[in-house]
N, C-alpha and C. Protein backbone atom coordinates (compact mmCIF):
# COMPACT_ATOMS: atom_id res chain seq x y z
N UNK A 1 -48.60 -152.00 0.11
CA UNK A 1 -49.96 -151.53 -0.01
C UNK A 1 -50.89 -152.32 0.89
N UNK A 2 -50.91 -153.57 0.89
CA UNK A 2 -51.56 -154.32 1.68
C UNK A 2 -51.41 -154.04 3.25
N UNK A 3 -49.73 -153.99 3.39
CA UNK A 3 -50.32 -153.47 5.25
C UNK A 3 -51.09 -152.23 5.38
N UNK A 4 -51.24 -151.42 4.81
CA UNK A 4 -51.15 -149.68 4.94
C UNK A 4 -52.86 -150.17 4.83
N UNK A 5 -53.38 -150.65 4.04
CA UNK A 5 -54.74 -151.08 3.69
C UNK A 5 -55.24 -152.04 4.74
N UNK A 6 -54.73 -152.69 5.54
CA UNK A 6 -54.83 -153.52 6.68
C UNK A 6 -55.34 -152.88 7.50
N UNK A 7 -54.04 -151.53 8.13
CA UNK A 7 -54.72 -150.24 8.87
C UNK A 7 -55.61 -149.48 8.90
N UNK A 8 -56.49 -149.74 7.08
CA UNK A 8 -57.68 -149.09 7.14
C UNK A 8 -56.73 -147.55 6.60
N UNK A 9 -56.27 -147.24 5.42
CA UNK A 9 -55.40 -146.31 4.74
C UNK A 9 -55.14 -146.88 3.25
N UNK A 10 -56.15 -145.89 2.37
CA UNK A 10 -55.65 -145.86 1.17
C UNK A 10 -54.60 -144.96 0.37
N UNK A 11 -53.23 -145.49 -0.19
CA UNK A 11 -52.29 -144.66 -0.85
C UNK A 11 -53.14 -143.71 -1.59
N UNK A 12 -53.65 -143.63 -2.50
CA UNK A 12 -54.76 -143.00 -4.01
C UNK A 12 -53.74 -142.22 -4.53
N UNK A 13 -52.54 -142.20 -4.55
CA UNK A 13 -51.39 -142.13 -5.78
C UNK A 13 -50.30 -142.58 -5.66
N UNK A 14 -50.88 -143.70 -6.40
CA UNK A 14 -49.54 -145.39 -6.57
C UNK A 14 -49.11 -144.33 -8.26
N UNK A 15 -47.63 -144.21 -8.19
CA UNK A 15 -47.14 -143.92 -9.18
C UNK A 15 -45.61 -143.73 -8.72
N UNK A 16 -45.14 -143.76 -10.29
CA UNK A 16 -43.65 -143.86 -10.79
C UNK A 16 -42.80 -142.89 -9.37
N UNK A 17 -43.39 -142.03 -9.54
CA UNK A 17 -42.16 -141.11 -8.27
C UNK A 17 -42.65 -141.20 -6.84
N UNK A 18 -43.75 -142.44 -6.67
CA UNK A 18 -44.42 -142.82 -5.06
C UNK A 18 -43.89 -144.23 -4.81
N UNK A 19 -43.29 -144.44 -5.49
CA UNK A 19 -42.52 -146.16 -5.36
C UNK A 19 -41.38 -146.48 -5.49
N UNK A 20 -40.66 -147.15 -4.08
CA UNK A 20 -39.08 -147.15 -4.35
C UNK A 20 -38.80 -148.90 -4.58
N UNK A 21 -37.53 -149.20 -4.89
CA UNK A 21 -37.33 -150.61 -4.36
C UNK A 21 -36.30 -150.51 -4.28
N UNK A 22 -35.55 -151.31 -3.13
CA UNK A 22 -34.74 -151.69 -2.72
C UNK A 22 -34.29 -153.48 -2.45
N UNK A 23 -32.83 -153.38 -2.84
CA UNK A 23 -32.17 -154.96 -2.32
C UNK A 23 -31.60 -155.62 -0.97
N UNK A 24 -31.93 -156.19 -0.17
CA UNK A 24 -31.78 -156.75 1.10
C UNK A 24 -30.95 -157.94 1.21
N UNK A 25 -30.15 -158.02 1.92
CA UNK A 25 -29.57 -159.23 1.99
C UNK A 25 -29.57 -159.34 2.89
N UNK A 26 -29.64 -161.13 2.83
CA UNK A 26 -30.01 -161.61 4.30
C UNK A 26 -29.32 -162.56 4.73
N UNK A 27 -29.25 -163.03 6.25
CA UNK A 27 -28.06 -163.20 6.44
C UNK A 27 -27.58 -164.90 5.68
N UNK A 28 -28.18 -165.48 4.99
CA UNK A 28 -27.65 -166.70 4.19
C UNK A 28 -27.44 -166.00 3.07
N UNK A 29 -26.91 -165.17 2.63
CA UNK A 29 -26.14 -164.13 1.70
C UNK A 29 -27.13 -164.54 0.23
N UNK A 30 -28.54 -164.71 0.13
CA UNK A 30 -29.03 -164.20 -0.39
C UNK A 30 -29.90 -162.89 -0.92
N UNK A 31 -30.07 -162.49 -1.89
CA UNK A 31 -30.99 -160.90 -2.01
C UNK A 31 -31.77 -161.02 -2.27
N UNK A 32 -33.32 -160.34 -1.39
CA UNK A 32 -34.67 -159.87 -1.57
C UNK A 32 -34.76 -158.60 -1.90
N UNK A 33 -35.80 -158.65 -3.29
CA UNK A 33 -35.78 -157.20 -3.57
C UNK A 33 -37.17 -156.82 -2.84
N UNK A 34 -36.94 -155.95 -2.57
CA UNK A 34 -38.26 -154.83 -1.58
C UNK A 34 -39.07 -153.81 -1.76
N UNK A 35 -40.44 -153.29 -2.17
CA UNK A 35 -41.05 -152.43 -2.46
C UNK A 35 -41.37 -151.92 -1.79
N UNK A 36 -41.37 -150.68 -1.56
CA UNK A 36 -41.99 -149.68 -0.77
C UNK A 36 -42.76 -148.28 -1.03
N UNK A 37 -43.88 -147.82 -0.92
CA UNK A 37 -44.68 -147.02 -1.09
C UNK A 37 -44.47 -145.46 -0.37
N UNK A 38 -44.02 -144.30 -0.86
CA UNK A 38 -44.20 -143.35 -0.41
C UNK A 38 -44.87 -142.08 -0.70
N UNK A 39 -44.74 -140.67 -0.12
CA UNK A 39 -45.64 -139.81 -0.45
C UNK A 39 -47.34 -140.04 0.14
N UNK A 40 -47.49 -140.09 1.09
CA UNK A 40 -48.77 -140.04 1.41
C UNK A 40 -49.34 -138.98 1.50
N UNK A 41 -49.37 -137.94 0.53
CA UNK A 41 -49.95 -136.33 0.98
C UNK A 41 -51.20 -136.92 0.39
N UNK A 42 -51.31 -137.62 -0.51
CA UNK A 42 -53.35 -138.17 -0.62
C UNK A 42 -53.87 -139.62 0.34
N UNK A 43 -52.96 -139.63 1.36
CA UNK A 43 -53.45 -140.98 1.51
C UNK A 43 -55.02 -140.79 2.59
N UNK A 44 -55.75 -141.72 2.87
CA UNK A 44 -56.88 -141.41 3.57
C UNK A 44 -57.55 -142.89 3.84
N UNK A 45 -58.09 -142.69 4.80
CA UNK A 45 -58.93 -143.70 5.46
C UNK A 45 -59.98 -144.72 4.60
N UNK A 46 -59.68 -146.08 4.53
CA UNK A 46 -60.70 -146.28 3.71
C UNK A 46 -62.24 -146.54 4.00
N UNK A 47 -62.45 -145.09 3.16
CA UNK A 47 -64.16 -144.94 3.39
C UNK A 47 -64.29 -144.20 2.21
N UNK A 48 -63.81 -144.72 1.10
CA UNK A 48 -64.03 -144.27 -0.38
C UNK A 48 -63.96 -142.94 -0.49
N UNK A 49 -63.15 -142.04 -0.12
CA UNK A 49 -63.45 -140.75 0.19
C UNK A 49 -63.00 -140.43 -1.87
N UNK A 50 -63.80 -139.38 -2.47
CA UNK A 50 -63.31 -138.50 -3.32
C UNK A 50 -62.29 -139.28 -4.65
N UNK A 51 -61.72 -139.18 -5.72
CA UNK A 51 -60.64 -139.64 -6.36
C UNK A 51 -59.62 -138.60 -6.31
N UNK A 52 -58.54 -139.34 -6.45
CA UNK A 52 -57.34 -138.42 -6.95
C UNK A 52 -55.93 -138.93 -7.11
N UNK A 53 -54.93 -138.26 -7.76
CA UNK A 53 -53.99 -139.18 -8.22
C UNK A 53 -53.05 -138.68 -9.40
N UNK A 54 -51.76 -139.24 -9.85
CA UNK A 54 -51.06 -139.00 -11.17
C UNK A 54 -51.75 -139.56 -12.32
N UNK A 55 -52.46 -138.59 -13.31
CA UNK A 55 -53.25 -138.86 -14.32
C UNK A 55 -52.69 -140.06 -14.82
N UNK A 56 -51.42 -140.47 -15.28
CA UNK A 56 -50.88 -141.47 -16.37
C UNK A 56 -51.55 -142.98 -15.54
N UNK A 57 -51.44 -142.75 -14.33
CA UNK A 57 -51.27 -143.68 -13.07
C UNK A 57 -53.03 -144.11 -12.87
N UNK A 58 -53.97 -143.72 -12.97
CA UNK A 58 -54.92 -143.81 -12.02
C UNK A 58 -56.21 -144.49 -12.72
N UNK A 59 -56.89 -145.15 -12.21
CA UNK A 59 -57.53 -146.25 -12.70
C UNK A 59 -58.53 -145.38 -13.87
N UNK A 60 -58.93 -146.37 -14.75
CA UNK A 60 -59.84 -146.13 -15.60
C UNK A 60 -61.52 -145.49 -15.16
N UNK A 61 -61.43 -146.04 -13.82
CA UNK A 61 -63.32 -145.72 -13.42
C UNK A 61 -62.80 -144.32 -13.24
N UNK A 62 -61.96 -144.08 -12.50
CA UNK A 62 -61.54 -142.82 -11.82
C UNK A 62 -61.25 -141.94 -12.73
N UNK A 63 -60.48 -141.47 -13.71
CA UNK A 63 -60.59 -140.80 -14.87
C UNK A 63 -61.72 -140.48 -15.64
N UNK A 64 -63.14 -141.41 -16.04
CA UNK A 64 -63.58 -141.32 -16.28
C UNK A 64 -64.85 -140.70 -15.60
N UNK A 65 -64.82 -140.60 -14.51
CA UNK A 65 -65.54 -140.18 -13.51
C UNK A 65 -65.41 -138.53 -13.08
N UNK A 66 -64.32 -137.96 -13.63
CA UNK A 66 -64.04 -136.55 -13.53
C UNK A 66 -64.97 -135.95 -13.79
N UNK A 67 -65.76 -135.95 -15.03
CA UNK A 67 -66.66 -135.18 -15.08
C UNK A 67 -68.29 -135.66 -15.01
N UNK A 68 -68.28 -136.47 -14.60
CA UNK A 68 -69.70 -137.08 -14.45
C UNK A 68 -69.83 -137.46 -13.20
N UNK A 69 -70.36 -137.98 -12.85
CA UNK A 69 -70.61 -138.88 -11.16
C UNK A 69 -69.28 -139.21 -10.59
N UNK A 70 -69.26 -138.78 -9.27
CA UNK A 70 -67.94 -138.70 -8.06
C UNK A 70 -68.33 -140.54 -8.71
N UNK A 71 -66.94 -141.08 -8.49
CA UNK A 71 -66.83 -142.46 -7.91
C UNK A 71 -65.65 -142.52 -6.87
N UNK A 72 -66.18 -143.15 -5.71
CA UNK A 72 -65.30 -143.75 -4.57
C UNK A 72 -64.36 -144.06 -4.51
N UNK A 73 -62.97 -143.87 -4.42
CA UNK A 73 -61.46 -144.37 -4.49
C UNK A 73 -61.49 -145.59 -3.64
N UNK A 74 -60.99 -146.90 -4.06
CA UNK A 74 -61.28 -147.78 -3.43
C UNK A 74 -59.77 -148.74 -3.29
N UNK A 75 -59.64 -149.58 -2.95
CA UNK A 75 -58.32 -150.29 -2.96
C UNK A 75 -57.91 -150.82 -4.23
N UNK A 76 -59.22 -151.03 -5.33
CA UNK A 76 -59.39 -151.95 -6.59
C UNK A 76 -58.46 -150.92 -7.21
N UNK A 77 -58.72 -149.41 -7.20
CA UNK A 77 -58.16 -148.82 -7.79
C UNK A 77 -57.08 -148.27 -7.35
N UNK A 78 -56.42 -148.54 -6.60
CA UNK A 78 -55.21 -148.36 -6.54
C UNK A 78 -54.27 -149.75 -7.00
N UNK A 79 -54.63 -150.78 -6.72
CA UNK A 79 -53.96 -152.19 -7.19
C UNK A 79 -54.03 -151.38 -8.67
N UNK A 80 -55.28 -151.21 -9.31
CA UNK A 80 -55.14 -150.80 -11.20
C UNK A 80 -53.85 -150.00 -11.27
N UNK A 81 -53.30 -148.74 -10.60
CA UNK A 81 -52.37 -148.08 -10.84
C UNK A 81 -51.22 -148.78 -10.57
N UNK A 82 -50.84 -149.69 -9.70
CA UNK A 82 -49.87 -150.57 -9.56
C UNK A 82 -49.62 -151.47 -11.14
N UNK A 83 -50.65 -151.91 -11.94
CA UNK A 83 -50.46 -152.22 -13.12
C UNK A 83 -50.22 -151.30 -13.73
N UNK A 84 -50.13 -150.32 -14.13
CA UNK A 84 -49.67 -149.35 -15.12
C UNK A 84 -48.24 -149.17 -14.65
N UNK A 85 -48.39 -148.47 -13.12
CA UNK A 85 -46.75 -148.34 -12.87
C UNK A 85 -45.47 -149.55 -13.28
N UNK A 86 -46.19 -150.93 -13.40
CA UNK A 86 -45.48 -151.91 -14.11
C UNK A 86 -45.02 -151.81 -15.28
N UNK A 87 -46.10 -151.63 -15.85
CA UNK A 87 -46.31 -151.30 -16.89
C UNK A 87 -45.41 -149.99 -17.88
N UNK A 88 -45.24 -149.24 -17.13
CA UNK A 88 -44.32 -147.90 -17.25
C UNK A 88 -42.50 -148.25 -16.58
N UNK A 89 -42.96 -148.95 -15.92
CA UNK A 89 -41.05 -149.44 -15.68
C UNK A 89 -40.80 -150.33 -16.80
């Protein structure tokens, strides 16, 4: 998440079937496990554009914001869905 956010690109649906991990070994025959982020059909530039996302997954401002005042999709809220997806494994 952090490089993709480096580039100036927010995921805005961190969830259970957008996240893989994988085991690496390296060559002193130890294993790193590896996360990786996929599915970018919402991803977008960060300039707070709009919310959106897997309901179970998506931050509290953002849910709550459906029917009242747009709030900005921001990086805060995608790190929040990274806690739930923990949370749910």
């Amino acid at each position: 998440h952090k490089q993709i956010w480096l580039l100036g690109i927010l995921h805005r649906d961190i969830s259970i079937n957008n996240a893989m991990m994988y085991e690496e070994v390296l060559l002193d025959g130890t294993v790193r496990v590896q996360g990786l982020l996929i599915d970018f059909d919402y991803a977008t530039k960060v300039d707070g554009s709009n919310c959106t996302g897997t309901l179970p997954f998506m931050a509290i401002e953002l849910l709550r914001a459906v029917n009242n005042k747009p709030v900005k999709h921001t990086a805060a809220h995608d790190l929040e869905s990274f806690i739930y997806l923990l949370c749910w494994i």
